[in-house]
PDB file of N, CA and C in Angstrom:
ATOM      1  N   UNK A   1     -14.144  -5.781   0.621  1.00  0.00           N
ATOM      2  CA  UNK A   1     -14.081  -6.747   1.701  1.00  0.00           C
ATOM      3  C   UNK A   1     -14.726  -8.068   1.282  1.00  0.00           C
ATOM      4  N   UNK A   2     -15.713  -7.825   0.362  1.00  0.00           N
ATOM      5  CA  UNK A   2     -16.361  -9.423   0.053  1.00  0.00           C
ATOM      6  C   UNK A   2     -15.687  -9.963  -0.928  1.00  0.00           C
ATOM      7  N   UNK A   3     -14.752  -9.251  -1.520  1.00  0.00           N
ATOM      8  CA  UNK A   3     -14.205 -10.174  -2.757  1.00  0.00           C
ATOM      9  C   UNK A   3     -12.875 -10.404  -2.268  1.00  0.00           C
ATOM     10  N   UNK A   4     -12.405 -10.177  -0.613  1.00  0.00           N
ATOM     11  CA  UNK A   4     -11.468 -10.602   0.301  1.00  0.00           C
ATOM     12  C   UNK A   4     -11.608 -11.731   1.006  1.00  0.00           C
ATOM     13  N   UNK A   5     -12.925 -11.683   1.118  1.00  0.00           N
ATOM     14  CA  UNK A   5     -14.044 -13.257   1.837  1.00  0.00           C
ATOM     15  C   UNK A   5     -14.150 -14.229   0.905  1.00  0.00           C
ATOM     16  N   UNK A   6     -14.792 -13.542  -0.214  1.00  0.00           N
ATOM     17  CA  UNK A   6     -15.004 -14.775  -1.763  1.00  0.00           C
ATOM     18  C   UNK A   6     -13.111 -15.692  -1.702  1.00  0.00           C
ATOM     19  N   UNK A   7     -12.012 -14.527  -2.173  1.00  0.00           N
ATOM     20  CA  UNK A   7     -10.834 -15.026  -2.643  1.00  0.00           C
ATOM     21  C   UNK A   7     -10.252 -15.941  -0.912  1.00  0.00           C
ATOM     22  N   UNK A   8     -10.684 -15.758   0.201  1.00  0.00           N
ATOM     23  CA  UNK A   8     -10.656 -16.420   0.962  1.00  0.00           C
ATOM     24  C   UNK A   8     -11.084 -18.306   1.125  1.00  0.00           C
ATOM     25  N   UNK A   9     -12.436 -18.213   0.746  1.00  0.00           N
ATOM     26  CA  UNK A   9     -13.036 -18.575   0.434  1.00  0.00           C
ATOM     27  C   UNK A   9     -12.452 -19.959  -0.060  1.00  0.00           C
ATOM     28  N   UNK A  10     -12.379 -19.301  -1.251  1.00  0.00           N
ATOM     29  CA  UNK A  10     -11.495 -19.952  -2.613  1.00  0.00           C
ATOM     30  C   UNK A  10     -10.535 -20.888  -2.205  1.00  0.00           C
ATOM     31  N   UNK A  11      -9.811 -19.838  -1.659  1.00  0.00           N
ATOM     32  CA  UNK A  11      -8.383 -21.077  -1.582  1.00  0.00           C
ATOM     33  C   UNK A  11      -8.021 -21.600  -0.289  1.00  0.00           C
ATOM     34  N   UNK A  12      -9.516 -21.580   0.337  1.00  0.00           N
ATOM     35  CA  UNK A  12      -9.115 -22.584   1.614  1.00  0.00           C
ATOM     36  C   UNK A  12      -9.965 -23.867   0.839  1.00  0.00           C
ATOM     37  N   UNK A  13     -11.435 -23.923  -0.203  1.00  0.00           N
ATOM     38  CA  UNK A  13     -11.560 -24.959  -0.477  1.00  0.00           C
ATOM     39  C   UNK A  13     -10.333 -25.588  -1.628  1.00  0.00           C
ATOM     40  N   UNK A  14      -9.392 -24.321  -2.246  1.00  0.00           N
ATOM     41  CA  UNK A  14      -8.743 -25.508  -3.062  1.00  0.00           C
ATOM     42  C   UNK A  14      -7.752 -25.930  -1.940  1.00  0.00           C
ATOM     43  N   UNK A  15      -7.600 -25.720  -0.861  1.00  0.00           N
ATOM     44  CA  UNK A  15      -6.149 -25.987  -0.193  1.00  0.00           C
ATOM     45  C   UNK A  15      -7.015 -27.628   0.373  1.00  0.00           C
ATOM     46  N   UNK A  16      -8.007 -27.440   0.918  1.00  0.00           N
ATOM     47  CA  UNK A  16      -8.596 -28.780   1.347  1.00  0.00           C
ATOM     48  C   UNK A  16      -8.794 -29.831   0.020  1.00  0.00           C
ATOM     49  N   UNK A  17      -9.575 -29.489  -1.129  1.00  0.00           N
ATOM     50  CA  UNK A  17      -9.061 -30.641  -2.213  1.00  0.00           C
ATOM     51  C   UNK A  17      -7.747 -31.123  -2.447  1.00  0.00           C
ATOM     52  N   UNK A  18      -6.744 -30.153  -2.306  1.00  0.00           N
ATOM     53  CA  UNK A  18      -5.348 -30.616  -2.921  1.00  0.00           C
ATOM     54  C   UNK A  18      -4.588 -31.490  -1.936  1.00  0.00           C
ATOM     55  N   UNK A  19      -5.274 -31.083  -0.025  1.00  0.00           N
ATOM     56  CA  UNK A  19      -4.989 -31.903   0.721  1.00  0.00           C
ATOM     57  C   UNK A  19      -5.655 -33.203   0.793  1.00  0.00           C
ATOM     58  N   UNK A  20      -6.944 -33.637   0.430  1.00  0.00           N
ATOM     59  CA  UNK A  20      -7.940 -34.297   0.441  1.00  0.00           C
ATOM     60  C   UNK A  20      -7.151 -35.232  -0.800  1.00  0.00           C
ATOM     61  N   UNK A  21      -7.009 -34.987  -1.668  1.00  0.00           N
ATOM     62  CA  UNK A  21      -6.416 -35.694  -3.102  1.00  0.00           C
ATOM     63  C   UNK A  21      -4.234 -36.467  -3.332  1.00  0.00           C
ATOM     64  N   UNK A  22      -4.204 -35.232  -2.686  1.00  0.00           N
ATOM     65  CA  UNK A  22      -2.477 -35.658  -2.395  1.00  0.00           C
ATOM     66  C   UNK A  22      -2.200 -35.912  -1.338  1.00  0.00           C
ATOM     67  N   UNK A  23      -1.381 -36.224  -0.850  1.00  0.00           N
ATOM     68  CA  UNK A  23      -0.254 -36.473   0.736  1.00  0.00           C
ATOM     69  C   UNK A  23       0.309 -35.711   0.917  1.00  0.00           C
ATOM     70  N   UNK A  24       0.530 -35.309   2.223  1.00  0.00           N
ATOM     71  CA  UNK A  24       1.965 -35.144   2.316  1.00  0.00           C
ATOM     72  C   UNK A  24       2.491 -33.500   1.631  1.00  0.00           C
ATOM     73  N   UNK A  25       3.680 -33.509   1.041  1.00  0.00           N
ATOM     74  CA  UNK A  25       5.068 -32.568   0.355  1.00  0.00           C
ATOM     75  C   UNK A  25       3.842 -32.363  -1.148  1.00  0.00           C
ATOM     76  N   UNK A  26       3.525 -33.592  -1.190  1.00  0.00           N
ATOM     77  CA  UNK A  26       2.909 -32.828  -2.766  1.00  0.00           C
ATOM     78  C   UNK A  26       1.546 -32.297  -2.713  1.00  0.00           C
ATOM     79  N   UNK A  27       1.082 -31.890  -1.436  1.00  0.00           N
ATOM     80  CA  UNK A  27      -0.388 -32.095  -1.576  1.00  0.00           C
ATOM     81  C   UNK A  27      -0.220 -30.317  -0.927  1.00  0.00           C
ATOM     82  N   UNK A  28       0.935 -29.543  -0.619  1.00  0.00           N
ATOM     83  CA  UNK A  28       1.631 -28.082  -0.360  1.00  0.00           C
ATOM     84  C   UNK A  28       1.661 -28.109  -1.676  1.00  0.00           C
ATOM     85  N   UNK A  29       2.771 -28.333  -2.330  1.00  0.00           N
ATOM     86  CA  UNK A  29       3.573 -27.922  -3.315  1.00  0.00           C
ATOM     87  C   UNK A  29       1.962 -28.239  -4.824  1.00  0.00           C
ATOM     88  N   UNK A  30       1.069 -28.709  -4.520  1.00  0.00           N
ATOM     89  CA  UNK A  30       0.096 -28.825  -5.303  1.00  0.00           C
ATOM     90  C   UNK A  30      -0.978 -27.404  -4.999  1.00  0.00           C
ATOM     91  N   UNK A  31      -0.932 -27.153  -4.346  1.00  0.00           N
ATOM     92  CA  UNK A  31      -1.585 -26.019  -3.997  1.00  0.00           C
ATOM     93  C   UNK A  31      -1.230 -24.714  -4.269  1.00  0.00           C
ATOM     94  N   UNK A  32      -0.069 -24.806  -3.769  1.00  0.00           N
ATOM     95  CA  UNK A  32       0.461 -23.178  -3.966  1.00  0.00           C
ATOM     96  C   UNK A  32       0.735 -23.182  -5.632  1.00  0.00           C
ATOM     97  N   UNK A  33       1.189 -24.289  -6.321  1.00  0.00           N
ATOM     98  CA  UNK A  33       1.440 -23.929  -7.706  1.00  0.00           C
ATOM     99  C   UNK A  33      -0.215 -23.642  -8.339  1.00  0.00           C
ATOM    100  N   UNK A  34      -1.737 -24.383  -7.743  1.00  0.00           N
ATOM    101  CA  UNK A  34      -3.170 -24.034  -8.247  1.00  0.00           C
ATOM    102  C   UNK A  34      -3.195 -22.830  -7.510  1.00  0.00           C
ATOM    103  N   UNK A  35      -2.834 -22.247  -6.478  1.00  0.00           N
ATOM    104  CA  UNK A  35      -3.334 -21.057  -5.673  1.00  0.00           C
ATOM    105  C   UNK A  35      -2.537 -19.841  -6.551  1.00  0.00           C
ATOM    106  N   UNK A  36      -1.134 -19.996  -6.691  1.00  0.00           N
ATOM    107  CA  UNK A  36      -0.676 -19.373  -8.151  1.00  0.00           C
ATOM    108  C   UNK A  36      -0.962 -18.943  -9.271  1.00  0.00           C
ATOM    109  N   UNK A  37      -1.899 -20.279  -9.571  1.00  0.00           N
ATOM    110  CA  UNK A  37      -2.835 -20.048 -11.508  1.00  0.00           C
ATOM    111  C   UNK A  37      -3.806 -19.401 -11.015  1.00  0.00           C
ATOM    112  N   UNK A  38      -5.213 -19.592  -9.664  1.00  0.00           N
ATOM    113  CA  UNK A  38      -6.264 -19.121  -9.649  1.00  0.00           C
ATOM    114  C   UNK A  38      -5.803 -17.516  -9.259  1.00  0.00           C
ATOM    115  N   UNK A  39      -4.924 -17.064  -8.374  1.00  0.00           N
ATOM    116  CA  UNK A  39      -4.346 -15.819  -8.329  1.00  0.00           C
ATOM    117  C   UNK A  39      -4.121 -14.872  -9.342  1.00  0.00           C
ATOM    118  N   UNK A  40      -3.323 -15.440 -10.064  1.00  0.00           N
ATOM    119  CA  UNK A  40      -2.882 -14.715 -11.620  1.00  0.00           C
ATOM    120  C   UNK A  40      -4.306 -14.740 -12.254  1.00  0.00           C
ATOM    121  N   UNK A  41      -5.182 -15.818 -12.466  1.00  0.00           N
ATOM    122  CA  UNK A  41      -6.360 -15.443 -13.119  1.00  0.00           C
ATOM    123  C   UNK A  41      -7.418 -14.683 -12.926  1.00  0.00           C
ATOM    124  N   UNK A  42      -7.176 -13.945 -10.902  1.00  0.00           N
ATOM    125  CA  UNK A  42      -8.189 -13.058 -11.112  1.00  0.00           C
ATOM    126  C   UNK A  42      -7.423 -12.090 -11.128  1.00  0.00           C
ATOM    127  N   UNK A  43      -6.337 -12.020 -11.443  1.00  0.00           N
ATOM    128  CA  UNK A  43      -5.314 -10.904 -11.447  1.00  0.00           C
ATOM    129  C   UNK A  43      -5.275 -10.169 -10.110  1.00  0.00           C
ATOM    130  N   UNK A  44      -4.838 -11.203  -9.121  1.00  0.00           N
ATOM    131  CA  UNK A  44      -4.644 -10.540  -7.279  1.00  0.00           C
ATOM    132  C   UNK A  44      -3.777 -11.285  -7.601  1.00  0.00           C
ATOM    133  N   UNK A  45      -2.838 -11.699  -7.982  1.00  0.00           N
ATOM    134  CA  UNK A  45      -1.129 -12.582  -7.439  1.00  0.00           C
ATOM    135  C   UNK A  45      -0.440 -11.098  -6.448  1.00  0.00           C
ATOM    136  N   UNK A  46      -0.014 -10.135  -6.949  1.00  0.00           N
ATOM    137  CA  UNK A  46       0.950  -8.992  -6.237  1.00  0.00           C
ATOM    138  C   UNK A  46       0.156  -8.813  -4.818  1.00  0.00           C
ATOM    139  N   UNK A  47      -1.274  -8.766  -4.979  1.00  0.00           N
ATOM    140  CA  UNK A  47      -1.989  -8.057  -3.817  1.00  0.00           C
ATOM    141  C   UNK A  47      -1.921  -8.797  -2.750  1.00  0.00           C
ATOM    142  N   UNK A  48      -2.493 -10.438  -3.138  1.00  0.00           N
ATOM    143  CA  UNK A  48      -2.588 -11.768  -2.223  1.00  0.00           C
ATOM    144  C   UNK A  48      -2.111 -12.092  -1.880  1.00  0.00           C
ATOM    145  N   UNK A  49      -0.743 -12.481  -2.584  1.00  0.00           N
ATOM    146  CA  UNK A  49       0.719 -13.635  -2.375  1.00  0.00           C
ATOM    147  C   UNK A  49       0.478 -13.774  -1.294  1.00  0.00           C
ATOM    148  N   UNK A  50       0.460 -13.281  -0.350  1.00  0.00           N
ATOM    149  CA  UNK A  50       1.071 -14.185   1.363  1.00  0.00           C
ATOM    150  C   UNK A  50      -0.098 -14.850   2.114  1.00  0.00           C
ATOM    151  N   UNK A  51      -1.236 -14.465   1.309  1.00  0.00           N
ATOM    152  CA  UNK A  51      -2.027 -15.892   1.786  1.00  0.00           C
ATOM    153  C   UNK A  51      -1.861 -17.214   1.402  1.00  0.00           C
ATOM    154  N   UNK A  52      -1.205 -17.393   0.025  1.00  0.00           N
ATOM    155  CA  UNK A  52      -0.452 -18.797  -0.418  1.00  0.00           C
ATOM    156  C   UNK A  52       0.475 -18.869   0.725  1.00  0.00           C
ATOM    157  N   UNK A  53       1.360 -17.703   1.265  1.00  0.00           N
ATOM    158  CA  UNK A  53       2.249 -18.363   2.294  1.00  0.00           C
ATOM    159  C   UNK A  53       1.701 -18.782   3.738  1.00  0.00           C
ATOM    160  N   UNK A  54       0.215 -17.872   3.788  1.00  0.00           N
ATOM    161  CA  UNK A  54      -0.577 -18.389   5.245  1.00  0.00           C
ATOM    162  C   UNK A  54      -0.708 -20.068   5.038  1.00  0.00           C
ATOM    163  N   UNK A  55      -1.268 -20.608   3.998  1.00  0.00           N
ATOM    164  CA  UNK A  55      -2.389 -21.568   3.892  1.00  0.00           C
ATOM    165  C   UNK A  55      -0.664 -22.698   3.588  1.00  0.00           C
ATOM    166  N   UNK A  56       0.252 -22.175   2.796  1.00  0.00           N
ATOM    167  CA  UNK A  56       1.247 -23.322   2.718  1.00  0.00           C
ATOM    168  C   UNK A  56       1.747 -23.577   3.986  1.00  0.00           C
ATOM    169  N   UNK A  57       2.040 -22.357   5.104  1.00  0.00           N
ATOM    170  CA  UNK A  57       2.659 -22.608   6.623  1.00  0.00           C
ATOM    171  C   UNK A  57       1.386 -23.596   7.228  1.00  0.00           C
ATOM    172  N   UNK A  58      -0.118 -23.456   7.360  1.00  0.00           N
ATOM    173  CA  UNK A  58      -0.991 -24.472   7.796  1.00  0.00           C
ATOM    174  C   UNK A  58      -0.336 -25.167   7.302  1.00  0.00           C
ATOM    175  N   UNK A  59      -0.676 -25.570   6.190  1.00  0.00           N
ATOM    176  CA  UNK A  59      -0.529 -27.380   5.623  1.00  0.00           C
ATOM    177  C   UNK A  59       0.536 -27.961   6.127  1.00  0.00           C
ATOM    178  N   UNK A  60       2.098 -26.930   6.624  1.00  0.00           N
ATOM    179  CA  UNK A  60       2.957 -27.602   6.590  1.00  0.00           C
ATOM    180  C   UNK A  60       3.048 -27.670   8.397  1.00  0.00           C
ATOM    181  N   UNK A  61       2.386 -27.165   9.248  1.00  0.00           N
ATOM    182  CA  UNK A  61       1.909 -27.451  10.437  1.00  0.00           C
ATOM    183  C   UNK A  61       1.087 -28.857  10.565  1.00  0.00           C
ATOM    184  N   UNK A  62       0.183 -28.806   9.761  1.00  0.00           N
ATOM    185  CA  UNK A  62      -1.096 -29.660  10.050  1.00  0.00           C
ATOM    186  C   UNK A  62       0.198 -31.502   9.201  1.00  0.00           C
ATOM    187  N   UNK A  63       1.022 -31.271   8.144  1.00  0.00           N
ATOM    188  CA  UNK A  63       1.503 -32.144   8.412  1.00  0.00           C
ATOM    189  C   UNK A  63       2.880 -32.707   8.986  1.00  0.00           C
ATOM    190  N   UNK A  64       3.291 -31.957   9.798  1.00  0.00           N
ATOM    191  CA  UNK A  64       4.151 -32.221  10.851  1.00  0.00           C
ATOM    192  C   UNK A  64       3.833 -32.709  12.583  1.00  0.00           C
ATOM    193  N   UNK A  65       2.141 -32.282  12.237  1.00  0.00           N
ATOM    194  CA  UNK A  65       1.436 -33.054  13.081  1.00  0.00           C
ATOM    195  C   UNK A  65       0.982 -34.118  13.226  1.00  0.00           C
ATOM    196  N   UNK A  66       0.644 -34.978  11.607  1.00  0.00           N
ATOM    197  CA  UNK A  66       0.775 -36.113  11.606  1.00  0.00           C
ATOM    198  C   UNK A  66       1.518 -36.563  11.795  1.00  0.00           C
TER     199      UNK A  66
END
């Protein structure tokens, strides 16, 4: 459960840098391709995947709200 919190964690601060740094279409599509590499590198890509799809559906909420 804590290394469900840690990998949580994780890729809500990279989802806020990549939003914080890009706009927009590239600032999704920048994320899920880093949420991809940091996935595969702790070797959770099969287990995780659909939290890249939680955190890409936010972003793509939060900018259709702008």
């Amino acid at each position: 459960m804590l290394k469900f919190l840690v990998l949580l964690l994780v890729l809500w601060l990279l989802f806020k840098v990549t939003d914080g740094v890009f706009k927009g279409c590239i600032a999704l599509f920048a994320f899920v391709f880093l949420g991809v590499i940091v996935l595969a590198f702790l070797g959770l890509l099969l287990k995780f995947w659909w939290l890249l799809l939680v955190f890409f559906l936010l972003g793509v909420a939060v900018a259709n709200k702008n």
